[in-house]
Protein backbone atom coordinates (compact mmCIF):
# COMPACT_ATOMS: atom_id res chain seq x y z
CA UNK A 1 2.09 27.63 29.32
CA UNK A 2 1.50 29.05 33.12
CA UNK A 3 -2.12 30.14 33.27
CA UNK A 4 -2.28 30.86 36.37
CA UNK A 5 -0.88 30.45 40.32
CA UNK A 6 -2.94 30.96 43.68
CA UNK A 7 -2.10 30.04 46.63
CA UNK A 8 -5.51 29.68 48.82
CA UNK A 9 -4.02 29.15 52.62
CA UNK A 10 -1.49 26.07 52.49
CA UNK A 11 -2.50 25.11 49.06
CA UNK A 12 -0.56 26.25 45.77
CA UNK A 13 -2.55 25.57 42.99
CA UNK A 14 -0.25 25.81 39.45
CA UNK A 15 -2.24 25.12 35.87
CA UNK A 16 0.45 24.37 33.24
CA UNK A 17 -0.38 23.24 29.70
CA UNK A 18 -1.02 23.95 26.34
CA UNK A 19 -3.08 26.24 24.50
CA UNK A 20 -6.67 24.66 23.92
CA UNK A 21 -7.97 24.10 20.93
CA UNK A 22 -12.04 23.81 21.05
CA UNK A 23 -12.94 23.91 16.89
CA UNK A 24 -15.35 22.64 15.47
CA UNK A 25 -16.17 21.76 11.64
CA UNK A 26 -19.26 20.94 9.54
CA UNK A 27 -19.71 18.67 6.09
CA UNK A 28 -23.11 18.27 4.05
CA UNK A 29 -25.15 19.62 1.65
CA UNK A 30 -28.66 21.01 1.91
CA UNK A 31 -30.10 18.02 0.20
CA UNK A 32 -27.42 15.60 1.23
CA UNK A 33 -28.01 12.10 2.81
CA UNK A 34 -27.00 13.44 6.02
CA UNK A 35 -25.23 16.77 7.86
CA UNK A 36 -22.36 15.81 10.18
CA UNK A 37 -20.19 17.85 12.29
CA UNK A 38 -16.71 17.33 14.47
CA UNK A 39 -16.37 18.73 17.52
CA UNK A 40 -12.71 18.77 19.28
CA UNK A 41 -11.12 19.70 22.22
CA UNK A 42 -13.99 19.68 25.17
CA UNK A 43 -12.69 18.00 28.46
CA UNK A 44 -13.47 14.08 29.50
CA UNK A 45 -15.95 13.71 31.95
CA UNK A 46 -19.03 15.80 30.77
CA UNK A 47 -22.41 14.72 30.95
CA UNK A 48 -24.21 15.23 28.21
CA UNK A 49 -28.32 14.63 28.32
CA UNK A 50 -29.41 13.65 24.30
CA UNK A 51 -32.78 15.45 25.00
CA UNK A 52 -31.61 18.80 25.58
CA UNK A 53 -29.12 18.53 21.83
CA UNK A 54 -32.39 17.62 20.05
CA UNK A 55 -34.46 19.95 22.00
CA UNK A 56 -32.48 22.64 20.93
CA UNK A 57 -32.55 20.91 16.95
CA UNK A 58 -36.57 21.51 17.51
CA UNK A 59 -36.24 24.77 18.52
CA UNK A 60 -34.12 25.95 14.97
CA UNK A 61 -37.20 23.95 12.86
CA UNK A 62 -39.84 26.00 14.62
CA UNK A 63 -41.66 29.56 14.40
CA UNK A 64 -43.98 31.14 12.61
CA UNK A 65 -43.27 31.77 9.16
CA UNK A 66 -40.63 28.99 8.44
CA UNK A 67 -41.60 26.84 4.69
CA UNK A 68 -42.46 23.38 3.97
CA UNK A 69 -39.36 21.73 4.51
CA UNK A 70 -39.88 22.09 8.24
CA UNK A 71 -42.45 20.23 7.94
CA UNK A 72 -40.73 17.20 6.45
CA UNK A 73 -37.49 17.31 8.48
CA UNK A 74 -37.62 15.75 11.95
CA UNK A 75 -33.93 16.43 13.18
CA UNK A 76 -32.22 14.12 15.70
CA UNK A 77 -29.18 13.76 16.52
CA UNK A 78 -27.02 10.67 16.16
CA UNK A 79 -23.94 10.34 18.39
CA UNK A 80 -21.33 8.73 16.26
CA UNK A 81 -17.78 9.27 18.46
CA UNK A 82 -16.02 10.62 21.69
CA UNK A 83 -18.75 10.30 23.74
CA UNK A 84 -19.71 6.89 25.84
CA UNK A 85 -22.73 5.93 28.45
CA UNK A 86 -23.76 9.41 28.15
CA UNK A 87 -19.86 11.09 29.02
CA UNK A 88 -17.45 12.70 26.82
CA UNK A 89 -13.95 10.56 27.00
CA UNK A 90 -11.89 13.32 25.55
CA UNK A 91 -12.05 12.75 21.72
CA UNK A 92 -13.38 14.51 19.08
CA UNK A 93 -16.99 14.44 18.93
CA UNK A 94 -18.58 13.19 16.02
CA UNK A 95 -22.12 14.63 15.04
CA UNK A 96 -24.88 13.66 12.29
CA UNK A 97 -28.26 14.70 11.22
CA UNK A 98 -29.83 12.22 8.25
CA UNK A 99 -32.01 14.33 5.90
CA UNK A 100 -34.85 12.60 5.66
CA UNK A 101 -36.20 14.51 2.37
CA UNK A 102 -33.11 12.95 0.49
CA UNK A 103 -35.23 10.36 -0.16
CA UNK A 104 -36.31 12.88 -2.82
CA UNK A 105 -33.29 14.05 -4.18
CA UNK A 106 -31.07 11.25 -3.94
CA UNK A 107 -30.39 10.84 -8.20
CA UNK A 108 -30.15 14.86 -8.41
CA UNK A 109 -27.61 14.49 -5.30
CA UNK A 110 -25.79 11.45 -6.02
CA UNK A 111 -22.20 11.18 -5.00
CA UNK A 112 -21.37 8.84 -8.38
CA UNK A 113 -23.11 8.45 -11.62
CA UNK A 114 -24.45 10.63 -14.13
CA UNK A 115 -26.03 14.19 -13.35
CA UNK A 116 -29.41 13.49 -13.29
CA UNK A 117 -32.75 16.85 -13.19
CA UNK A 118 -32.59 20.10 -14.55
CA UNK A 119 -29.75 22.37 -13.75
CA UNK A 120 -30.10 25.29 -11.75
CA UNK A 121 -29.15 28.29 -14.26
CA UNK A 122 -30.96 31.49 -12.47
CA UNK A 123 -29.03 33.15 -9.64
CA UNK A 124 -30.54 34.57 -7.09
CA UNK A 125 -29.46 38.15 -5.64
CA UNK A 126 -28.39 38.40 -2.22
CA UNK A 127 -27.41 34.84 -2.17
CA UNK A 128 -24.61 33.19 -2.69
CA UNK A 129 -24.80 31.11 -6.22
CA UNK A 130 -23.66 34.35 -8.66
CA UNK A 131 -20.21 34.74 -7.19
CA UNK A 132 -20.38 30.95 -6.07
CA UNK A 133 -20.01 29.57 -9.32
CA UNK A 134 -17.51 32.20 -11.05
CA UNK A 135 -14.97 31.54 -7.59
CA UNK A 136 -15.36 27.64 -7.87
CA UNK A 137 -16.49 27.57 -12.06
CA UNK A 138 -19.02 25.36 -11.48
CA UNK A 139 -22.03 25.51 -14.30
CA UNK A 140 -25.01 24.63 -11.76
CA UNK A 141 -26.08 26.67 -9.34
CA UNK A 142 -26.71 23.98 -7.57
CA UNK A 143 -23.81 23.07 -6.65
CA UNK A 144 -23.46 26.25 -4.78
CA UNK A 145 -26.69 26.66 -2.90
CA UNK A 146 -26.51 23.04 -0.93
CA UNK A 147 -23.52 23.89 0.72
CA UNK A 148 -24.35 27.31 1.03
CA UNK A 149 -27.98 27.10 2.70
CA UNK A 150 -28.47 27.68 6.12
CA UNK A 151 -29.81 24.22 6.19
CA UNK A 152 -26.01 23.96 7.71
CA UNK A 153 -26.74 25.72 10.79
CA UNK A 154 -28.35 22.47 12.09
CA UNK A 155 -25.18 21.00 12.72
CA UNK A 156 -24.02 24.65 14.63
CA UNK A 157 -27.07 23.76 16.30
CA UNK A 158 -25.80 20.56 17.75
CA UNK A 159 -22.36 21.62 18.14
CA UNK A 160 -23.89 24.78 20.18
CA UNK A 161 -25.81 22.36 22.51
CA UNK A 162 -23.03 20.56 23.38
CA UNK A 163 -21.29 23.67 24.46
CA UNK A 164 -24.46 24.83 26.13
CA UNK A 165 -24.61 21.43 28.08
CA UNK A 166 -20.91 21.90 28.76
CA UNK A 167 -21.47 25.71 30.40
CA UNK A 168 -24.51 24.58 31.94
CA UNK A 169 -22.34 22.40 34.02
CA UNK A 170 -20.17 25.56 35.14
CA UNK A 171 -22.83 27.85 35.94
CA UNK A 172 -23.81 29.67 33.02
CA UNK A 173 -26.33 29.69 30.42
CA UNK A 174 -26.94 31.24 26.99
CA UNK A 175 -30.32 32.75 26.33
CA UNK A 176 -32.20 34.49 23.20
CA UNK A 177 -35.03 36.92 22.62
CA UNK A 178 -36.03 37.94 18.74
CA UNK A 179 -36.35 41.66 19.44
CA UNK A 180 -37.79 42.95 15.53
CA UNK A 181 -39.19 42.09 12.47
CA UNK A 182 -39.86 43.89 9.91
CA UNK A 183 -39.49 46.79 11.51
CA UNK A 184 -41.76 45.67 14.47
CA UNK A 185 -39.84 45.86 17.47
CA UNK A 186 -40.53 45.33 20.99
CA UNK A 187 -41.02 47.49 24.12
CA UNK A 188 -38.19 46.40 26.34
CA UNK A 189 -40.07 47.74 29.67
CA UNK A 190 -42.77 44.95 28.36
CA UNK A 191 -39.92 41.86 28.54
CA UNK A 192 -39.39 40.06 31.72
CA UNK A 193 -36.03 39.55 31.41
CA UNK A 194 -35.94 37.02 33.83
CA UNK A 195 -38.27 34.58 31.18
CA UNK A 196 -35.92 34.60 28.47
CA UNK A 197 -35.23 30.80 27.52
CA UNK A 198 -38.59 29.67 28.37
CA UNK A 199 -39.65 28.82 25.12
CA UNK A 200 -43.16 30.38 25.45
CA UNK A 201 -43.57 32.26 22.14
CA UNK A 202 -43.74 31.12 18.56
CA UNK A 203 -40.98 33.73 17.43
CA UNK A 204 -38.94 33.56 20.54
CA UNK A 205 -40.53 37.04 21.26
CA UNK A 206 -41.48 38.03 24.64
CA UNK A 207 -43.62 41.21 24.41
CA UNK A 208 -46.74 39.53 23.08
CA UNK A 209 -48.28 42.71 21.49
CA UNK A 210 -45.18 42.97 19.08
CA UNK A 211 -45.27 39.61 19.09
CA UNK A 212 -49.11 39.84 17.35
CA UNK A 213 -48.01 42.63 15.46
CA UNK A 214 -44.83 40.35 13.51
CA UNK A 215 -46.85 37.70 12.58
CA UNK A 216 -48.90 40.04 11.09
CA UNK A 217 -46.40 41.55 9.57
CA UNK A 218 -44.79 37.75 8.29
CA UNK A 219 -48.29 37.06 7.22
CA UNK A 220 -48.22 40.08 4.65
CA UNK A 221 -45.01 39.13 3.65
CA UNK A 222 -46.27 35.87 2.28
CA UNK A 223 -49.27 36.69 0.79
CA UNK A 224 -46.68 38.90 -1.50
CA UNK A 225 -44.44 36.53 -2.12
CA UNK A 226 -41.80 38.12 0.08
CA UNK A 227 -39.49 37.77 2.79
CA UNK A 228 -38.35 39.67 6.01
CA UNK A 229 -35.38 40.02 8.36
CA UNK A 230 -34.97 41.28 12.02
CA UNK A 231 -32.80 41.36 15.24
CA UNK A 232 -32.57 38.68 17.53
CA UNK A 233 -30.40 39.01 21.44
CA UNK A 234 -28.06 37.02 22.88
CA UNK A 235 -28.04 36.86 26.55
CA UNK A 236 -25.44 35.17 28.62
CA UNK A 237 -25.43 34.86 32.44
CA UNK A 238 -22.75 33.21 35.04
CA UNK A 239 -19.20 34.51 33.40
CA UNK A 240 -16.25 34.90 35.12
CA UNK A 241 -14.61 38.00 34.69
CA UNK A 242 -11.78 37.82 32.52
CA UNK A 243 -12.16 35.73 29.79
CA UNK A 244 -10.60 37.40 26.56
CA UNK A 245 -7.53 38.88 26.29
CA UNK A 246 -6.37 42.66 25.87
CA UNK A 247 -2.94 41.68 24.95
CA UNK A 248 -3.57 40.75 20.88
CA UNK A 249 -6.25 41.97 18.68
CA UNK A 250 -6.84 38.37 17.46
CA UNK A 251 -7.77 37.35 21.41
CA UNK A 252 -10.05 40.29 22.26
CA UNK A 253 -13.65 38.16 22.86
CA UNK A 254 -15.86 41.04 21.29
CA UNK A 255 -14.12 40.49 17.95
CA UNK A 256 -14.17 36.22 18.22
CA UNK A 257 -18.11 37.30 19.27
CA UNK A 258 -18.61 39.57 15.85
CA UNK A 259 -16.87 37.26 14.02
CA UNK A 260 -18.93 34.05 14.86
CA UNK A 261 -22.11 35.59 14.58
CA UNK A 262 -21.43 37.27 11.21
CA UNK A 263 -20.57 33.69 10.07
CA UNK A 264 -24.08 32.60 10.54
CA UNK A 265 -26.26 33.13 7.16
CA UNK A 266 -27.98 36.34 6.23
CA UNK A 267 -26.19 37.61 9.07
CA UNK A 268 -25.08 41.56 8.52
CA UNK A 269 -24.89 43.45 11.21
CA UNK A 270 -23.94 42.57 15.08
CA UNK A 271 -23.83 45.34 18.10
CA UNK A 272 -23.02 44.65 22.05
CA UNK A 273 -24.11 46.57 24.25
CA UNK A 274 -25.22 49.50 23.45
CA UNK A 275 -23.54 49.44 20.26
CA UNK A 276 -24.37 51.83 17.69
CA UNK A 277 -25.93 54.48 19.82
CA UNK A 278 -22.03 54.57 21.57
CA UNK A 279 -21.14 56.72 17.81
CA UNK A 280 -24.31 58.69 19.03
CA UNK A 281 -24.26 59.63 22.34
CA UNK A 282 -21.92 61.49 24.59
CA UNK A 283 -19.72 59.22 26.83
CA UNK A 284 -21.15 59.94 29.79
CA UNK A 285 -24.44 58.36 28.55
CA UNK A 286 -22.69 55.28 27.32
CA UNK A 287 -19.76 54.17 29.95
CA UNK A 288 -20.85 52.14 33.21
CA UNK A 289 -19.99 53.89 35.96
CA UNK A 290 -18.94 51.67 39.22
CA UNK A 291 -20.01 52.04 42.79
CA UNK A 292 -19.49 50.13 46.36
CA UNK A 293 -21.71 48.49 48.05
CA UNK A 294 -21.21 48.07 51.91
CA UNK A 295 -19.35 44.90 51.60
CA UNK A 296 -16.59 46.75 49.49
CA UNK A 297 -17.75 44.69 46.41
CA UNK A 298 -17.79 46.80 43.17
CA UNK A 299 -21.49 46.61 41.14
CA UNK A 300 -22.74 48.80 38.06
CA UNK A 301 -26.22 50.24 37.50
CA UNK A 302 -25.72 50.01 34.29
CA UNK A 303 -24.65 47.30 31.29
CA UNK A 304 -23.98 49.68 27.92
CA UNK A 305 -20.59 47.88 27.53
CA UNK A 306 -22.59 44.36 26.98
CA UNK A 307 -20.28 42.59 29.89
CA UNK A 308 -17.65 43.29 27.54
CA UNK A 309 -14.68 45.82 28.05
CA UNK A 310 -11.53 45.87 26.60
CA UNK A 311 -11.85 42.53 24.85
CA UNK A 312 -12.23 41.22 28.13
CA UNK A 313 -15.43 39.78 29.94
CA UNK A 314 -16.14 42.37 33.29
CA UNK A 315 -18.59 40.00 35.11
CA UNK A 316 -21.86 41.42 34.13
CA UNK A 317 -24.18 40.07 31.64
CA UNK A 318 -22.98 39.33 28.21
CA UNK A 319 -25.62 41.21 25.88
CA UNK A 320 -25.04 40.63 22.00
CA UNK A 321 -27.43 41.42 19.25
CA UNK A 322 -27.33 40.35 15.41
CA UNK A 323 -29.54 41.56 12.36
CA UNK A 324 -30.52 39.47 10.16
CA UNK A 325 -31.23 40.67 6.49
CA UNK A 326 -34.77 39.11 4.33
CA UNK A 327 -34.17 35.82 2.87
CA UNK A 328 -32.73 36.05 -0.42
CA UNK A 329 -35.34 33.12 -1.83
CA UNK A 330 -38.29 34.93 -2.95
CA UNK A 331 -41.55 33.60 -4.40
CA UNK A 332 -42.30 36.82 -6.12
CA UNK A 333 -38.26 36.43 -7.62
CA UNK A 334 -36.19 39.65 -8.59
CA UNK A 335 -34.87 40.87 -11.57
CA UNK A 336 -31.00 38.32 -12.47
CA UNK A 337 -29.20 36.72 -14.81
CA UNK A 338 -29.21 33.36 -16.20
CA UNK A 339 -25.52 31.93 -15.70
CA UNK A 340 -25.87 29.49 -18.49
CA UNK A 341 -27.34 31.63 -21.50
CA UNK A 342 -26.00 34.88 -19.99
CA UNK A 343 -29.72 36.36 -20.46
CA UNK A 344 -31.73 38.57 -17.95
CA UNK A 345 -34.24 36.59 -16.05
CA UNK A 346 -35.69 36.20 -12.96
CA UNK A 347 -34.35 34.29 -9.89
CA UNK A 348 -34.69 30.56 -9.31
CA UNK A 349 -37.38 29.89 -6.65
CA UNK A 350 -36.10 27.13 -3.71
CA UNK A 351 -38.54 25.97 -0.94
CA UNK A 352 -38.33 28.83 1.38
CA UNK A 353 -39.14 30.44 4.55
CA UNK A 354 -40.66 33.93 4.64
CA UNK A 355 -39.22 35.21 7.98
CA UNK A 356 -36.58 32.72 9.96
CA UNK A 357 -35.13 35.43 12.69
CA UNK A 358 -36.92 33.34 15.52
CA UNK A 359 -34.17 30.09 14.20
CA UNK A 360 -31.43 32.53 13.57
CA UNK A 361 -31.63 33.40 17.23
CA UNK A 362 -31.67 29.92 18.06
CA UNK A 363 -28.47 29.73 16.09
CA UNK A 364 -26.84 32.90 17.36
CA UNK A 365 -27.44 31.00 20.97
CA UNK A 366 -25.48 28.31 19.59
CA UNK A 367 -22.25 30.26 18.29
CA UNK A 368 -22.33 32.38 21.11
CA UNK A 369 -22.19 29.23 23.39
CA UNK A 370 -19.36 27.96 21.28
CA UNK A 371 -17.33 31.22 21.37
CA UNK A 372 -17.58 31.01 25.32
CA UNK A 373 -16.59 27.53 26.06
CA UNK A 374 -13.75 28.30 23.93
CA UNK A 375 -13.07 31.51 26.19
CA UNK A 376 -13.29 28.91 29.29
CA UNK A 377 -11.28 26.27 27.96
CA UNK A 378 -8.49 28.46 26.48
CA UNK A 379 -8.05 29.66 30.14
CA UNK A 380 -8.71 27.07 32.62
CA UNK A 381 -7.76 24.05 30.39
CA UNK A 382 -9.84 21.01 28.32
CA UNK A 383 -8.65 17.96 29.44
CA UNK A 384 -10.58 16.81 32.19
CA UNK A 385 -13.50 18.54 33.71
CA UNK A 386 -12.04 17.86 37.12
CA UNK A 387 -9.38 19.93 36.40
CA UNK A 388 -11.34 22.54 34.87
CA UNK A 389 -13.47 22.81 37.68
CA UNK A 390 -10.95 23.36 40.21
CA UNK A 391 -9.49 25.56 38.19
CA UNK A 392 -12.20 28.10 37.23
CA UNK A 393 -13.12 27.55 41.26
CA UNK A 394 -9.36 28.91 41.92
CA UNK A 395 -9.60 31.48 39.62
CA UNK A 396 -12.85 32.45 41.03
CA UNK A 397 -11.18 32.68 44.32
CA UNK A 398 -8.57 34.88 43.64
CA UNK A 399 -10.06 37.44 42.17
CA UNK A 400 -12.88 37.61 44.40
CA UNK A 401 -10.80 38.51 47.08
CA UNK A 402 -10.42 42.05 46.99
CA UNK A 403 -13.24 42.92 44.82
């Protein structure tokens, strides 16, 4: 397949080849001996720094209302293929996370042997175990809720900070701000937008009054025995114009975007831009208008469209939010049925967290990240970063030119 030609004075520069590929998939269970996670189709030659994977691990364990098993889980990551003295080599990466509280639950998880503790009979609503174990007739609930758990999204985690590490290297980054709880948003002229990925707030807020006012909020929750949701934004700065396609609806990037942040747990709504207030106000409020500056150069006073138009990147910031809806564990359980005697009862309670939108943004960061570097490498190539490089630098080039 012919990406691309340019011709940049005497030199013709032709990319032929293939369709990438960049997937990823993820094994384990909640309460597993370990999480693990392949990752195929990034280029040879990237660095890759250890610190900045786990740092990012830390970040998904942390914030202010998260439950006792953060406080028991420790996650690093180990390295187990396609990566050697600290470089990808071109295979697929291999990923895992040991559980350390398996040491716990290793008879009631076994692999072999005889089921061993009490069954879990009492679905909860909201989650997944009711319709879990009719679709795969299973007669634990158990056997749902491991898989199920966003415990999983540590491994999306690590695949995410690869990719981060990956478009670090190319000049762009992927940043998050929680932006409400509970109905306790924040005052946007208060955010210095300029901050955002600093890491200087327990929630991954950055207005520190609504900050104060959440944890309030989160505190309430848990003295009731109940749970809250919120919004968390994706930021992402440095991207060429043009990655998406127009031509298929299966290629536009807004979709790929909706569709890999809808994938993440508890996940139920997801806007860019402007989103929802484009059904509300008048196009001329909601469509960003283009101007030249005295270089010729085209720039926008405005972002509505979320860097995205047309399925397409435009060059401006990439701006995506997600809502996230209350954790369906609650300590003060609601009103289900019990899949085992078929009698009302209440829900099963699992070690919980009260409010986790602060590591729902971390993992929004780390689909977003992995939605983009498979933008990049589905247009400029995967097999070498050399390559890559020159390409997206030739790319660059071109259509810099006249704009």
């Amino acid at each position: 397949r012919i990406l691309y030609t340019v011709i940049n004075n005497d030199l013709k520069y032709v990319r032929c080849m293939n369709m990438s590929e960049l997937r990823f998939m993820t094994a384990g269970e909640s309460h597993g001996s370990c999480l693990t996670a392949i990752l195929e189709g990034l280029p040879a030659g990237l660095k890759l720094d250890l610190d900045a994977i786990n740092k990012d691990l830390a970040r998904r364990q942390q914030g202010y209302g998260r439950g006792g098993r953060m406080k028991i889980e420790k996650d690093k990551v180990n390295v187990l293929s396609g990566v050697r003295f600290n470089e990808t080599i071109g295979g697929p990466i291999t990923l895992q996370v040991v559980n350390r509280d398996f040491q716990n639950w290793g008879e009631r998880m076994a692999a072999f042997g005889e089921p061993a503790g009490e069954k879990v009979t009492a679905a909860r609503p909201g989650h997944a175990d009711f319709t879990g174990i009719r679709k795969y007739d299973r007669k634990d609930v158990r056997d749902i809720l491991e898989r199920s758990s966003a415990r999983e999204t540590t491994m999306r985690v690590a695949v995410g900070a690869v990719c981060k590490e990956f478009l670090k290297a190319l000049g762009i980054t992927v940043v998050s701000q929680v932006t409400c709880i509970g109905g306790v948003a924040i005052d946007p002229a208060r955010v210095d937008r300029a901050k955002l990925g600093t890491d200087i707030s327990d929630l991954n807020c950055y207005d520190a009054e609504a900050e104060a006012k959440m944890k309030a909020k989160i505190k309430e929750a848990r003295k009731a025995g109940d749970t809250l949701g919120g919004i968390f934004e994706i930021t992402v700065r440095g991207l060429p114009a043009g990655l998406g396609s127009h031509i298929q609806w299966d290629r536009r990037l807004d979709g790929k975007l909706a569709g890999a942040l809808m994938s993440i747990q508890a996940i139920k709504g997801v806007e860019i831009g402007a989103g929802f207030d484009c059904a509300i106000l008048p196009g001329s409020q909601i469509h960003d208008e283009m101007f030249l500056d005295a270089a010729g150069k085209v720039y926008r006073k405005t972002n509505r469209a979320g860097g995205l138009e047309g399925g397409m990147t435009n060059g401006e910031e990439l701006v995506v939010k997600a809502a996230m809806k209350p954790i369906p564990t609650l300590m003060q359980p609601l009103h289900s049925v019990d899949i085992e005697s078929h009698e009302e009862v209440l829900a099963c309670k699992e070690r919980s967290d009260t409010c986790a939108v602060s590591a729902a943004s971390v993992v929004g960061e780390a689909m977003t990240a992995f939605v983009m570097a498979q933008a990049i490498c589905d247009k400029f190539g995967s097999d070498a970063m050399v390559d890559l490089q020159a390409a997206l630098a030739a790319y660059k080039a071109r259509i810099g030119k006249e704009w």
